[in-house]
N, C-alpha and C. Protein backbone atom coordinates (compact mmCIF):
# COMPACT_ATOMS: atom_id res chain seq x y z
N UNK A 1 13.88 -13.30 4.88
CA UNK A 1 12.95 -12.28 5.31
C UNK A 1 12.24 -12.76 6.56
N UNK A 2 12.24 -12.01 7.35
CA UNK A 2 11.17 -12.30 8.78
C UNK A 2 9.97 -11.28 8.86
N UNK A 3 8.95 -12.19 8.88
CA UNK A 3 7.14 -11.88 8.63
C UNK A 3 6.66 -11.69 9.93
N UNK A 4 5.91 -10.91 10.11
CA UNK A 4 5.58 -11.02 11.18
C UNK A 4 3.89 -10.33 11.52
N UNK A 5 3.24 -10.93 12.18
CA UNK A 5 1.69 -11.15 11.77
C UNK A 5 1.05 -9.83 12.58
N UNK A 6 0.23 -9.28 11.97
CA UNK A 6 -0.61 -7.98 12.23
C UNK A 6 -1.81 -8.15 12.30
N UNK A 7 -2.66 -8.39 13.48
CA UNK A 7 -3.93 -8.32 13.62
C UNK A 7 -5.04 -6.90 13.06
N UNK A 8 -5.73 -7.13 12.64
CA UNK A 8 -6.52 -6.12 11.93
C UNK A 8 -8.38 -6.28 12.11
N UNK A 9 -8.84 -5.18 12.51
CA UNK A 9 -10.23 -5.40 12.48
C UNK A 9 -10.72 -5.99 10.84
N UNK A 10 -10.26 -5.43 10.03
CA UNK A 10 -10.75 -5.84 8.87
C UNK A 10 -10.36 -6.84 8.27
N UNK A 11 -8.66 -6.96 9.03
CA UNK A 11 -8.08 -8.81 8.46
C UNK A 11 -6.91 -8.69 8.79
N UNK A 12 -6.32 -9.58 8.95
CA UNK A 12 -4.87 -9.44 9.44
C UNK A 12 -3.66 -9.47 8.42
N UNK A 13 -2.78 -9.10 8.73
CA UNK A 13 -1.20 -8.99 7.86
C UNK A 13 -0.20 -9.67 7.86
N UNK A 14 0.10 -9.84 7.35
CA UNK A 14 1.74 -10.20 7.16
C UNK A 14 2.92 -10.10 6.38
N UNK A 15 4.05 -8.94 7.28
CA UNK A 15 4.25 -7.95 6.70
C UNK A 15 6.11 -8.27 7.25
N UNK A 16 6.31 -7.92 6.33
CA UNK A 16 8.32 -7.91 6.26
C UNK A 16 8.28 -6.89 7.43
N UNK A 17 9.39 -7.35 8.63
CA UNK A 17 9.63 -6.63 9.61
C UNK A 17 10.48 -5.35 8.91
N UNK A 18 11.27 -5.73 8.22
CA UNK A 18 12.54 -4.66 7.37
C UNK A 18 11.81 -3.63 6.93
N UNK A 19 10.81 -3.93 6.07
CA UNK A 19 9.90 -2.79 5.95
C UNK A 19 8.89 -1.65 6.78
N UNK A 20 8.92 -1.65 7.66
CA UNK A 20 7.98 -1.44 8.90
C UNK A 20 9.57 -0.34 8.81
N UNK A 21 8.26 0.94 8.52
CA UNK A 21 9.27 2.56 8.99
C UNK A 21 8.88 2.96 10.01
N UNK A 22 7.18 3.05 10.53
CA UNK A 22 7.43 3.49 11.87
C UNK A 22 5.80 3.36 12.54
N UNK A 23 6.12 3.29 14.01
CA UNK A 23 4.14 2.88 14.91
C UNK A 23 3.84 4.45 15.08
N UNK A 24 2.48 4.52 14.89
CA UNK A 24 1.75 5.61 15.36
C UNK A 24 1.19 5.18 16.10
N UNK A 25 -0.13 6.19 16.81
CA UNK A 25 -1.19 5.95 17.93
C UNK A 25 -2.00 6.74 16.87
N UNK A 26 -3.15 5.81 16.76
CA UNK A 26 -4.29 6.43 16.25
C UNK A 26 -5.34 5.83 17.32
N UNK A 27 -6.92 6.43 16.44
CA UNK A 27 -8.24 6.12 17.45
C UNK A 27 -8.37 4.93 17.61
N UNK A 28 -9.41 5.10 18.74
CA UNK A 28 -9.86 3.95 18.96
C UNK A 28 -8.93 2.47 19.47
N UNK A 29 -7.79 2.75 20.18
CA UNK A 29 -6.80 1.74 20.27
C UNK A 29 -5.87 1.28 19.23
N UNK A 30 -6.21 1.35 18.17
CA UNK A 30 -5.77 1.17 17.08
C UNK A 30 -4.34 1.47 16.65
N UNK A 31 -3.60 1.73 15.86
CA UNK A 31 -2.05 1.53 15.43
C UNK A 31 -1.61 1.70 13.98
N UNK A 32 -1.28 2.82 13.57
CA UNK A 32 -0.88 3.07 12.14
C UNK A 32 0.75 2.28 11.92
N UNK A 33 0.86 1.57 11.43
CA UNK A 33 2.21 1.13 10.89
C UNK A 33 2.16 1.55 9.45
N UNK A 34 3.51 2.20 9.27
CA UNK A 34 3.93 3.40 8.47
C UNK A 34 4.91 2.22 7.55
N UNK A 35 4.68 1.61 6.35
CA UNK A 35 5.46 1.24 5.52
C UNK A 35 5.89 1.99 4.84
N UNK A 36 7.12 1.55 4.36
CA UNK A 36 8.56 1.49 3.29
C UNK A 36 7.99 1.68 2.21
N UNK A 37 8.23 2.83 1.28
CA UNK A 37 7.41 2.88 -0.30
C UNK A 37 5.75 2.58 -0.35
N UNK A 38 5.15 2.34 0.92
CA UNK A 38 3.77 2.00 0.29
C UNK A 38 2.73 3.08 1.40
N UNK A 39 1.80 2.60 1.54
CA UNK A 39 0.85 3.22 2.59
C UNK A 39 0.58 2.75 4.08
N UNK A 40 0.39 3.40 5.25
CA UNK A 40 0.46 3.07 6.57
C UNK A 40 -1.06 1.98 6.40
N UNK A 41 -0.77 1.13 7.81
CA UNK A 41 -1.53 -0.36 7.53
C UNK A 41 -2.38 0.15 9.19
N UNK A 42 -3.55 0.31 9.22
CA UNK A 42 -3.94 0.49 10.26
C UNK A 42 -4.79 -1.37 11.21
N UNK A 43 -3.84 -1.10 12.03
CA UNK A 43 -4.21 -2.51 13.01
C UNK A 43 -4.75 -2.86 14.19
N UNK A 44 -5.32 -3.32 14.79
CA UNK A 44 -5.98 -3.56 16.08
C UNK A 44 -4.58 -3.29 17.19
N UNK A 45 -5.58 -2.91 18.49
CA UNK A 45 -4.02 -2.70 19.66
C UNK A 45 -3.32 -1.60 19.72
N UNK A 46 -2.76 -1.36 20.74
CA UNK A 46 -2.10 -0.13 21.05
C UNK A 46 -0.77 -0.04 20.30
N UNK A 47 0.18 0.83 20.73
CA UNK A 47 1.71 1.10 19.93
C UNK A 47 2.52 0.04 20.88
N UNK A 48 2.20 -0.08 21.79
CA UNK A 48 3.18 -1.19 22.58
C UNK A 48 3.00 -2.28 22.12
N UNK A 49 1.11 -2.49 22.36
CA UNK A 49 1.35 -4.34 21.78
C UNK A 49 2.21 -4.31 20.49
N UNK A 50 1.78 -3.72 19.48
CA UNK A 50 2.24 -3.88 18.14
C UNK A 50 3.54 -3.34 18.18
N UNK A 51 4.23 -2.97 18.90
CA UNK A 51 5.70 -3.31 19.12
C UNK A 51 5.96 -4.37 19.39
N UNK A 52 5.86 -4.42 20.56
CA UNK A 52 6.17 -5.91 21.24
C UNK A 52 5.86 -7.15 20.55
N UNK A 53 4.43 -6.95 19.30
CA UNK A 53 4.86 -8.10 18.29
C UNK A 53 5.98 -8.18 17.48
N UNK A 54 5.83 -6.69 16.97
CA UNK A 54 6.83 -7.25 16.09
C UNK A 54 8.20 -7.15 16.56
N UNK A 55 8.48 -6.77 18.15
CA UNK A 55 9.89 -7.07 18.20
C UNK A 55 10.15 -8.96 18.38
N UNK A 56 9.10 -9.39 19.06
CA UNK A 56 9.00 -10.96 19.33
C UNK A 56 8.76 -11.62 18.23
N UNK A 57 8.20 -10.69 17.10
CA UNK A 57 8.10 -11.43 15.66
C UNK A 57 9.31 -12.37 15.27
């Protein structure tokens, strides 16, 4: 499995890339990542950074 780390105002993640269904744009800069069977993980940063992590993840 490859993890790959999610900064979060409230705390950060670390989250199976495989699982990761899909980036939104929400407020405030912020970033909905849309998990696999569970609930979207809202994270610090735009849709690019948090691409670009987790493609470099």
């Amino acid at each position: 499995m490859k993890f790959v780390l999610l900064k979060s105002r409230g705390g950060d993640y670390m989250v199976v890339v495989a699982n990761i269904a899909y980036l939104r744009t929400d407020e405030n800069g912020q970033t909905k990542v849309g998990m696999v069977g569970g609930d979207s993980l809202l994270v610090a940063g735009t849709i690019e950074e948090t691409a670009a992590t987790v493609l470099a993840g």
